[in-house]
Protein backbone atom coordinates (compact mmCIF):
# COMPACT_ATOMS: atom_id res chain seq x y z
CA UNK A 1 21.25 -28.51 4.78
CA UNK A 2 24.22 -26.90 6.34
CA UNK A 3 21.98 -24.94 8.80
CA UNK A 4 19.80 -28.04 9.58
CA UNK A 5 23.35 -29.95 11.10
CA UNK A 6 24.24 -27.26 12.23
CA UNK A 7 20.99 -26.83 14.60
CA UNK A 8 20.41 -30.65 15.09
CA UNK A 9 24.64 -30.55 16.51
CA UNK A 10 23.89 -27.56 18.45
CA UNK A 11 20.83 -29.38 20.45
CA UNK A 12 22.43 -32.77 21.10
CA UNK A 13 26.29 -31.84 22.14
CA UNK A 14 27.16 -30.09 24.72
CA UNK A 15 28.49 -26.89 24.71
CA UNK A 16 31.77 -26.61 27.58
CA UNK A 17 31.10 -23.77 29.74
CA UNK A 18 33.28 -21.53 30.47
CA UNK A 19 34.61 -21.53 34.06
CA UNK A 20 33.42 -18.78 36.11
CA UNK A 21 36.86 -16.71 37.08
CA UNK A 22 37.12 -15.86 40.37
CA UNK A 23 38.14 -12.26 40.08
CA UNK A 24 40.57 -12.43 43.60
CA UNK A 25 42.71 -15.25 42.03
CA UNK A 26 45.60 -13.89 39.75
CA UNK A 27 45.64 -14.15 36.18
CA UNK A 28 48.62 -16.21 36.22
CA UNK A 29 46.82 -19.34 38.81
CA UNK A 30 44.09 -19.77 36.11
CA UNK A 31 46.71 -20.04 33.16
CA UNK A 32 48.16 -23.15 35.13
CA UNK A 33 44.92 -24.00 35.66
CA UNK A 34 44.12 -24.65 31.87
CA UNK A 35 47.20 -25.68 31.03
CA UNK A 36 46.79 -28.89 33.59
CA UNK A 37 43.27 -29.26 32.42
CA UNK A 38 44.85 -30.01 29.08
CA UNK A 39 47.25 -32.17 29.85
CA UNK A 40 47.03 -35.70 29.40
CA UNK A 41 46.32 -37.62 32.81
CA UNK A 42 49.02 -39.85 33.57
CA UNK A 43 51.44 -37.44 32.27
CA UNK A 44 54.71 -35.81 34.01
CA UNK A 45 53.76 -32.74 32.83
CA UNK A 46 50.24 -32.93 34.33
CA UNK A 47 51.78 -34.44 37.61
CA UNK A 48 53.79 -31.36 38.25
CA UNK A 49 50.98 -28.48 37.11
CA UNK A 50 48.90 -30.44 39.62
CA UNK A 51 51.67 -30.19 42.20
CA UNK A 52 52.56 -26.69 41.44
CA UNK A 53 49.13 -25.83 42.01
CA UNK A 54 47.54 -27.31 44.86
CA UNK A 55 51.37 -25.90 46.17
CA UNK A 56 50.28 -22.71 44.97
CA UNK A 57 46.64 -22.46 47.03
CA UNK A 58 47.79 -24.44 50.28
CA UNK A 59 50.85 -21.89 50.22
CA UNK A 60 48.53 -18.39 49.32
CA UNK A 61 44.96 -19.85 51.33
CA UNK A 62 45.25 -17.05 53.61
CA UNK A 63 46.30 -14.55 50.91
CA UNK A 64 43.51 -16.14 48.70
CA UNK A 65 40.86 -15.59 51.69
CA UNK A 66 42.32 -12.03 52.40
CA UNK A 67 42.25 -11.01 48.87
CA UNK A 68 38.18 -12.24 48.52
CA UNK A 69 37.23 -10.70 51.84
CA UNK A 70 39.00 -6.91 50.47
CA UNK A 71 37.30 -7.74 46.61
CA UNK A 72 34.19 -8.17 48.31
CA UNK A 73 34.47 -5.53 51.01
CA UNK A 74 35.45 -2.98 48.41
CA UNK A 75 32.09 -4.51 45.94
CA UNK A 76 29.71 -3.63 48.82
CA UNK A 77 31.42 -0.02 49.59
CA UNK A 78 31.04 0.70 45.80
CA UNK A 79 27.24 -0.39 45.74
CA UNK A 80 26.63 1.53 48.91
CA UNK A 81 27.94 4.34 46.70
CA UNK A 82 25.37 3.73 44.02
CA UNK A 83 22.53 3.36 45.71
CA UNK A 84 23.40 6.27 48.02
């Protein structure tokens, strides 16, 4: 019986996905990340994540954009290697 609720809960809710990380953002962007996504709305606490935040990524764009264009740069040398 336990198995049968079990299967009949795992087809009808959905499962949250994980968020793809992007591996050029820092470790420390994606913990603010979560920690507004769990925040209640209307809250101060979500109001200043969310300000801290978008702060955060208007401030770094460049730096993000950098940082993704030398990830991905250094991706392609290291398949070149590979297949090579």
């Amino acid at each position: 019986m336990k198995r049968a609720i079990r299967e009949s809960a795992d087809k009808t809710i959905a499962v949250k996905k994980q968020a793809k990380r992007k591996p050029w953002i820092k470790p420390e962007t994606f913990e603010m990340i979560e920690k507004k996504r769990q925040c209640k709305r209307d809250s101060e606490e979500y109001n200043d994540l969310k300000t801290t935040v978008r702060t955060k990524f208007c401030v770094n764009r460049k730096m993000l954009r950098y940082t993704k264009k030398i990830f991905t740069m250094a991706a392609v040398r290291h398949i070149e290697f590979v297949v090579t």
